[in-house]
Protein backbone atom coordinates (compact mmCIF):
# COMPACT_ATOMS: atom_id res chain seq x y z
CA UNK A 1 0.00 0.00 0.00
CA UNK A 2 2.93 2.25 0.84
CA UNK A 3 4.37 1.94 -2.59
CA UNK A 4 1.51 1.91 -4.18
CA UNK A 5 0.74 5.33 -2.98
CA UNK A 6 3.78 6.93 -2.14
CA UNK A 7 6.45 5.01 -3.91
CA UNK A 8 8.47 6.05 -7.52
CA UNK A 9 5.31 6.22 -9.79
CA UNK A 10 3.03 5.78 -6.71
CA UNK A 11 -0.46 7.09 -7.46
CA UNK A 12 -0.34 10.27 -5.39
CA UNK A 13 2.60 11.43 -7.37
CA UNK A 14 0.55 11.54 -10.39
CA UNK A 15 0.53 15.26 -11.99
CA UNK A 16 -3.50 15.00 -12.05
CA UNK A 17 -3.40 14.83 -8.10
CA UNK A 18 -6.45 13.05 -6.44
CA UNK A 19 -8.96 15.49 -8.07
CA UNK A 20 -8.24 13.68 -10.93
CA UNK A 21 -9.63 10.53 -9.70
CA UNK A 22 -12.36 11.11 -6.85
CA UNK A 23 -14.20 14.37 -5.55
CA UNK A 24 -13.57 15.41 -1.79
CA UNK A 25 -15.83 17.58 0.37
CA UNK A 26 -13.16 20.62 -0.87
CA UNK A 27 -14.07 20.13 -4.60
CA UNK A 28 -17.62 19.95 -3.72
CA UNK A 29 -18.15 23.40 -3.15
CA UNK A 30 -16.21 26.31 -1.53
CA UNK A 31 -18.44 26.79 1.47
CA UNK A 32 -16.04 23.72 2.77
CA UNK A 33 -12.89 26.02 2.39
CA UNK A 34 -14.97 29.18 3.89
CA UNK A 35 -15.91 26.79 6.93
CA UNK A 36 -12.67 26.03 7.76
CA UNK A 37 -11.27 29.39 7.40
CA UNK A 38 -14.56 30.80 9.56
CA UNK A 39 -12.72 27.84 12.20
CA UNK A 40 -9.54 29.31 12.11
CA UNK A 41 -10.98 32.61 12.94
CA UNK A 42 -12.46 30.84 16.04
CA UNK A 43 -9.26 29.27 16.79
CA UNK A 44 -7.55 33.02 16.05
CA UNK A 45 -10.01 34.27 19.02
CA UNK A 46 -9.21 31.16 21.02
CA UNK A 47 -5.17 32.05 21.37
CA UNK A 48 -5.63 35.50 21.20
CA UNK A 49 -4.91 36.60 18.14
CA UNK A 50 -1.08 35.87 18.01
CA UNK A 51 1.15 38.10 15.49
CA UNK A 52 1.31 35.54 13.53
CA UNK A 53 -1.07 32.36 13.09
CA UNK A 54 -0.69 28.88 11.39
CA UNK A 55 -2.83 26.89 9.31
CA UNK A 56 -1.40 23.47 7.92
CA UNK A 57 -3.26 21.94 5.04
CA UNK A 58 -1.91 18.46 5.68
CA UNK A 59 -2.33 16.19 2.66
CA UNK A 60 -3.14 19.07 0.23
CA UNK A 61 -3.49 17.28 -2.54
CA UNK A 62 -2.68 20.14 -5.13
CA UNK A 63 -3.58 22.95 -2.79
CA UNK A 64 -7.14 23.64 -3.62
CA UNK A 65 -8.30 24.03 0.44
CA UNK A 66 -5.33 26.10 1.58
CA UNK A 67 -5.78 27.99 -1.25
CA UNK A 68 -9.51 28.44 -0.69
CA UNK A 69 -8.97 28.95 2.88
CA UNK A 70 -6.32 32.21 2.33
CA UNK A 71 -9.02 33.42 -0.20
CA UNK A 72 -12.07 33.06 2.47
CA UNK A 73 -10.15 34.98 5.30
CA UNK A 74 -10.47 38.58 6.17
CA UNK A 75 -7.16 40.77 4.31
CA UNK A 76 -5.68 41.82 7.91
CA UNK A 77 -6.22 37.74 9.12
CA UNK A 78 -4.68 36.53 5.62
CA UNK A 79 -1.86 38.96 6.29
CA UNK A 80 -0.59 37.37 9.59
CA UNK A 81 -1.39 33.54 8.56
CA UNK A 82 1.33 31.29 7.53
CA UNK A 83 -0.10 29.22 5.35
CA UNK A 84 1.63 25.17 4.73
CA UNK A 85 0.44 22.98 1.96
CA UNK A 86 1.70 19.25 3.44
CA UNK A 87 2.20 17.02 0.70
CA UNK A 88 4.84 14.64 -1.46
CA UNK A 89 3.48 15.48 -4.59
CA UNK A 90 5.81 18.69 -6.13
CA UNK A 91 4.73 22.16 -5.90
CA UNK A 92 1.89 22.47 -8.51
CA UNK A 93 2.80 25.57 -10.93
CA UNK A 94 1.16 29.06 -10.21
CA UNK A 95 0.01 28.28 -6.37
CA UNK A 96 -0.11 31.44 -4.18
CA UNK A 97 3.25 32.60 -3.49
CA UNK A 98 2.26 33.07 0.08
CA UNK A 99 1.91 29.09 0.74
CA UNK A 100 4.82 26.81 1.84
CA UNK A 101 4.49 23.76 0.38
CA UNK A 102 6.72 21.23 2.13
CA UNK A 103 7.20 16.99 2.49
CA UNK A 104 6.58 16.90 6.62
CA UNK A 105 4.13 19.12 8.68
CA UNK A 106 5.84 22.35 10.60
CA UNK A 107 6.88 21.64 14.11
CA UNK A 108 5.65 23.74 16.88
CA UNK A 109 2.75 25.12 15.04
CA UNK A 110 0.46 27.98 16.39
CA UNK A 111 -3.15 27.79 14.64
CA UNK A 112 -4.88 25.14 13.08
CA UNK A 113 -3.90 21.76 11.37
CA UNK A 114 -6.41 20.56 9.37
CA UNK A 115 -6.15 16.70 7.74
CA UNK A 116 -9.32 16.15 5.13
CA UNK A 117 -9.15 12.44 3.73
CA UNK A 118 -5.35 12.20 5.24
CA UNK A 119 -5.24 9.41 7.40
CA UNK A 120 -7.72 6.71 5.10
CA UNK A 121 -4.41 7.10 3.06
CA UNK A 122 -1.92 6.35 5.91
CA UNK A 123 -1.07 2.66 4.96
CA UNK A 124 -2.48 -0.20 7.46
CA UNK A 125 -1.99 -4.14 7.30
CA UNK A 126 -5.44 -6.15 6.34
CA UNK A 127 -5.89 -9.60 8.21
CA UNK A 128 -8.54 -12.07 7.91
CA UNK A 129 -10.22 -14.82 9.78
CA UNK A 130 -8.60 -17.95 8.99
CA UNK A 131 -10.54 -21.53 9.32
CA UNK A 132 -9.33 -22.32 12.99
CA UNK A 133 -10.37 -18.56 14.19
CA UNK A 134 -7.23 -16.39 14.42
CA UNK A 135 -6.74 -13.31 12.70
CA UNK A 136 -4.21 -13.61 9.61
CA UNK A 137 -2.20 -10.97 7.90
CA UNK A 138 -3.21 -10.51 3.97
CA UNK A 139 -0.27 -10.89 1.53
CA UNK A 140 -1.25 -9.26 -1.43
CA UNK A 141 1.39 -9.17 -4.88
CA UNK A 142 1.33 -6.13 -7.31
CA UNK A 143 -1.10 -7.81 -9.06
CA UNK A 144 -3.59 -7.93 -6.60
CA UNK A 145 -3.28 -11.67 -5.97
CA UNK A 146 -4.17 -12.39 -2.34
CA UNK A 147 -3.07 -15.53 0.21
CA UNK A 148 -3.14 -15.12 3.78
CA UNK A 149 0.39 -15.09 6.01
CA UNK A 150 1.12 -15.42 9.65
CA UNK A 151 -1.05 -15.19 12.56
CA UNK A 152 -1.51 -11.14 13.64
CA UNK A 153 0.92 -10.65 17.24
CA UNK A 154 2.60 -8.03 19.03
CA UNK A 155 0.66 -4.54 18.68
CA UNK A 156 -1.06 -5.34 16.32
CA UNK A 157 -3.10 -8.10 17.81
CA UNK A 158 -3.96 -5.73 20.80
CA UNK A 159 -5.42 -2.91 18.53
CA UNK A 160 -7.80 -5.67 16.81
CA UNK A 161 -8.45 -6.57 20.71
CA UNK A 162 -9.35 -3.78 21.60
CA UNK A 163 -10.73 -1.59 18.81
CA UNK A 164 -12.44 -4.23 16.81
CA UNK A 165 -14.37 -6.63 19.10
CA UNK A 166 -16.67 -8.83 18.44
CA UNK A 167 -17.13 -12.85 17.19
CA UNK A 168 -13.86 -13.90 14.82
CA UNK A 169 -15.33 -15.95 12.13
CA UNK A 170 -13.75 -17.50 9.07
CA UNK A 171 -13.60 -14.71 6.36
CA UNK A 172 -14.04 -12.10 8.18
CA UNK A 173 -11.77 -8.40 7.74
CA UNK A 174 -10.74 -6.07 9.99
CA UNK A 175 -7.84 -3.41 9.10
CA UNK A 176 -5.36 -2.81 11.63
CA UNK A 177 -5.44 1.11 12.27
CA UNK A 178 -2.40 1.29 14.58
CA UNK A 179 -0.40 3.16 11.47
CA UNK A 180 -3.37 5.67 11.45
CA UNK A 181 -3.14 6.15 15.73
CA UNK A 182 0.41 6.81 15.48
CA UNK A 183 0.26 8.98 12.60
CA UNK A 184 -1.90 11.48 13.67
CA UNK A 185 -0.56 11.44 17.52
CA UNK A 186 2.31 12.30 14.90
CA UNK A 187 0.38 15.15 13.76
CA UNK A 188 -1.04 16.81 16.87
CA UNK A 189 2.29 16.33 18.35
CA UNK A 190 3.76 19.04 16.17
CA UNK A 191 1.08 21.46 17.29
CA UNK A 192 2.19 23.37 20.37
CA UNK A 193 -0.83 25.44 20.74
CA UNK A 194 -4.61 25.57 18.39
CA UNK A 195 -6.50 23.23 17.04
CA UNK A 196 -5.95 19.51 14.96
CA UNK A 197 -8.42 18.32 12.44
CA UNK A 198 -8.94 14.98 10.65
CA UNK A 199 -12.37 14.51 8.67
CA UNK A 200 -12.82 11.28 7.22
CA UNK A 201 -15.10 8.86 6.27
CA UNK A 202 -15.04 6.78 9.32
CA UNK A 203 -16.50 3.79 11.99
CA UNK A 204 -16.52 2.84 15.37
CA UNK A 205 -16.25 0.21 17.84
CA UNK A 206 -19.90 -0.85 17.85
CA UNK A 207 -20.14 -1.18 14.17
CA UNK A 208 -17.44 -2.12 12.55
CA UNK A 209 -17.66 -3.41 9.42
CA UNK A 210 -17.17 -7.65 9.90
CA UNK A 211 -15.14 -7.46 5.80
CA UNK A 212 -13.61 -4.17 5.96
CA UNK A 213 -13.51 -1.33 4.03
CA UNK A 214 -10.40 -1.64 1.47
CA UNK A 215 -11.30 -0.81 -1.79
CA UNK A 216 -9.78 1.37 -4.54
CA UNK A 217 -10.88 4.39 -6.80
CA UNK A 218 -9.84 5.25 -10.50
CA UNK A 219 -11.21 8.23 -12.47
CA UNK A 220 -14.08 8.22 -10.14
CA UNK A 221 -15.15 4.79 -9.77
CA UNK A 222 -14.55 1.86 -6.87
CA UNK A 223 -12.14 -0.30 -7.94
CA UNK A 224 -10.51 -3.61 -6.99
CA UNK A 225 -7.70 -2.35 -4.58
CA UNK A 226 -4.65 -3.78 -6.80
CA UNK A 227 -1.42 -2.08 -5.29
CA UNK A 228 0.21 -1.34 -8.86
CA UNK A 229 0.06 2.39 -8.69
CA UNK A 230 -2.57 2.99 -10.80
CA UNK A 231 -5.35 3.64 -8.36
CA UNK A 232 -5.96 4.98 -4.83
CA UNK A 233 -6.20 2.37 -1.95
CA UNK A 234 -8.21 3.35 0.63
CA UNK A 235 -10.05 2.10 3.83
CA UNK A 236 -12.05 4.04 6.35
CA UNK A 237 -10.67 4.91 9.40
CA UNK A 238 -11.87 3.97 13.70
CA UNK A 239 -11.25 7.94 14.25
CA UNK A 240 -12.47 6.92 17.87
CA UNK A 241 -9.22 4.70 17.96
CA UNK A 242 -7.01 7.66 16.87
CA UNK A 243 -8.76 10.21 19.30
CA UNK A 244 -6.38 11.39 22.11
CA UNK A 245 -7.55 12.38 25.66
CA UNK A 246 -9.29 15.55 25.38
CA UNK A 247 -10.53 15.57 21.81
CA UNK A 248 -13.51 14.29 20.31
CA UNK A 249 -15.31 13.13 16.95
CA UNK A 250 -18.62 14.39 15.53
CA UNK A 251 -20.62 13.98 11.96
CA UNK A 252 -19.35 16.45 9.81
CA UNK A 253 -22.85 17.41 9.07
CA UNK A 254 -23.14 18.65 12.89
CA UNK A 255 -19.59 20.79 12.75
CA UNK A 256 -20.50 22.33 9.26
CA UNK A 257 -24.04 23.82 10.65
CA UNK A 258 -21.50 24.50 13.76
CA UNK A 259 -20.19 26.68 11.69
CA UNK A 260 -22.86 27.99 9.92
CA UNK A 261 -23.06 25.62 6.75
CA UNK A 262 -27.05 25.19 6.83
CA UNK A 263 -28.73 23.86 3.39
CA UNK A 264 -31.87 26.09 3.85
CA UNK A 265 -33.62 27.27 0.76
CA UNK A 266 -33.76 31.27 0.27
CA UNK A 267 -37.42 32.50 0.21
CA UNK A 268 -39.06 32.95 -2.86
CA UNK A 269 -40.07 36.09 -2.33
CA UNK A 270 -36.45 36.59 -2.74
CA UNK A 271 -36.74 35.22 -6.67
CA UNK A 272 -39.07 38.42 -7.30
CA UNK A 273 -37.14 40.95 -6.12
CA UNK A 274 -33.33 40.17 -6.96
CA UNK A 275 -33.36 37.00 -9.53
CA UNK A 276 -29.53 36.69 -9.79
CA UNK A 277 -29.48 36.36 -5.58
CA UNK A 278 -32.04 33.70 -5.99
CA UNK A 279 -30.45 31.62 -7.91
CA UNK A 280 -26.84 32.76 -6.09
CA UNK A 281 -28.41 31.52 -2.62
CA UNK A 282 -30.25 28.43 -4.08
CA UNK A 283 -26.81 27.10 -5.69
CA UNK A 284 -25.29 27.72 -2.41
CA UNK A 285 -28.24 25.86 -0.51
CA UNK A 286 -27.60 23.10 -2.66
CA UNK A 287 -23.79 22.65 -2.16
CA UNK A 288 -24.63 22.90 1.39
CA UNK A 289 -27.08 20.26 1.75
CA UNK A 290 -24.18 18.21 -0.53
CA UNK A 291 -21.62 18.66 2.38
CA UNK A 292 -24.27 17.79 5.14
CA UNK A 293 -26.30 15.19 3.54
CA UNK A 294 -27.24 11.82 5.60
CA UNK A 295 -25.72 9.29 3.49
CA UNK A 296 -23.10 11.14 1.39
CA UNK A 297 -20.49 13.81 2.57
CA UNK A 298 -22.56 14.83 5.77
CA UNK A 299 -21.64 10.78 7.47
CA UNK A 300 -18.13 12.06 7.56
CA UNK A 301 -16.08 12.16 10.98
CA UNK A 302 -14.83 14.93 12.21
CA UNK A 303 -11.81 14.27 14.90
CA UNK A 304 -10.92 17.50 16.55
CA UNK A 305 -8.35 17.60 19.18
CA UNK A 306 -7.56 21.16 20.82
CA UNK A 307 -4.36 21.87 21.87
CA UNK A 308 -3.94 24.33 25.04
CA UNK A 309 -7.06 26.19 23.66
CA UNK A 310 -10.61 25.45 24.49
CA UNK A 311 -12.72 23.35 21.60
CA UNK A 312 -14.06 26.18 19.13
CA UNK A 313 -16.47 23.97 17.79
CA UNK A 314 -17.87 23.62 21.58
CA UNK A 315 -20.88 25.61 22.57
């Protein structure tokens, strides 16, 4: 999966970028990218509006919600954020000169770290159920071809004790989200003060899906997960296994309409006295019931985990 993604002609260092291949809550519309710039001006409040304030787009794909974030925020705001694009794809051509795009997230950051559809891309092991009831790694070749290798020990086999309970039975998946834990403890770790962010599609202890969630996607369609390079490999992530003491997960629908991302339709009075706003705040109604629909972009986790700061999204 590593390779496969990250490697010498992985698939995330393609010069299409994942836009190219599936739509995130960021292409969707750019009330996601005004939402998260409205929370960094809650987070601003929160530490008291330093001199200078950080917001870290980890993952950033090509740029597109760092970019819409700088372009959401007030001029005197935008003036004293750093902005970091986090990624291993190179710099795309003509991004804002005022972004730092680097390999590794800042240390010691003072603002916001944000991580949309990072961590179901932080490479896990798969096991399976094997005929006498233990949990199996999968051994997968380049071609997709599957068998099933030693008996899941160590770490590993405490994670699946503990964060995916439940009957063993022959066949059955689990993925082993210890990478994804220690990766974004990773993550908050580098922020010394603010706010830490990962939104992803997600599950939790009580339902956990008994054959996993490993599957691929190629020019916007689910494909077989075949680790060749050619596709993204993805699997959803226990979010409630990665949360730390003191931070908490939430629907994304619920943190949007936090801050203020509500699908309501404008009256239609409106549509007889200004036209052009009619239509302006039906569009908008629309790409805000998108983000916060049951079933679709709304059933995505949010993970937030404040950092000497009381939770913004609180309240």
């Amino acid at each position: 999966m590593d390779a496969a993604l990250y490697g010498p002609g992985g698939f995330y260092r393609g010069p299409e970028g994942p836009a190219g291949h599936f739509r995130t809550s960021v292409h969707a519309s750019p009330l996601f990218a005004e939402a998260v710039a409205g929370l960094l001006r809650r987070v601003d409040e929160a530490l008291g509006r330093p001199a200078s304030l950080d917001f870290v787009d980890m993952a950033a794909g090509r740029g597109e919600l760092v970019t819409g974030v700088l372009a959401a925020l007030p001029p005197a705001l935008a003036a004293r954020t750093r902005a970091y694009a986090v990624e291993i794809a190179e710099r795309p051509a003509g991004l804002d000169h005022r972004i730092e795009w680097r390999a590794e997230c800042p240390e010691g950051v003072t603002g916001l770290l944000f991580a949309n559809e990072w961590l179901d891309n932080v490479p896990l092991e798969v096991s399976e159920v094997d005929p006498a009831g233990a949990w199996r790694l999968v051994l997968v070749r380049e071609d997709g071809t599957e068998r099933l290798g030693e008996p899941v020990s160590g770490p590993a086999a405490e994670w699946l004790a503990r964060w995916w309970p439940g009957a063993a039975e022959e066949g059955m998946r689990a993925e082993i989200g210890l990478p994804r834990d220690e990766a974004w403890a990773s993550a908050v770790g580098r922020v010394g003060q603010g706010l830490a962010v990962a939104v992803d599609y997600a599950h939790t202890a009580d339902a956990r899906p008994p054959f996993g969630t490993l599957t691929g996607f190629r020019e916007g369609r689910e494909t077989p997960p075949v680790p060749d390079g050619t596709c993204d490999i993805t699997a959803h992530v226990a979010l409630d296994a990665c949360t730390l003491p003191g931070g908490r997960t939430l629907p994304q629908r619920d943190a949007l309409r936090a801050l203020g991302v509500v699908g309501a339709r404008p009256p239609l009075a409106l549509a007889t006295t200004d036209p052009a706003a009619y239509v302006r705040a039906l569009t908008s109604a629309g790409e805000a019931a998108e983000l916060t629909a049951p079933g679709g972009l709304g059933d995505f986790g949010w993970l937030v985990q404040p950092v000497g700061v009381p939770d913004p999204l609180s309240g």
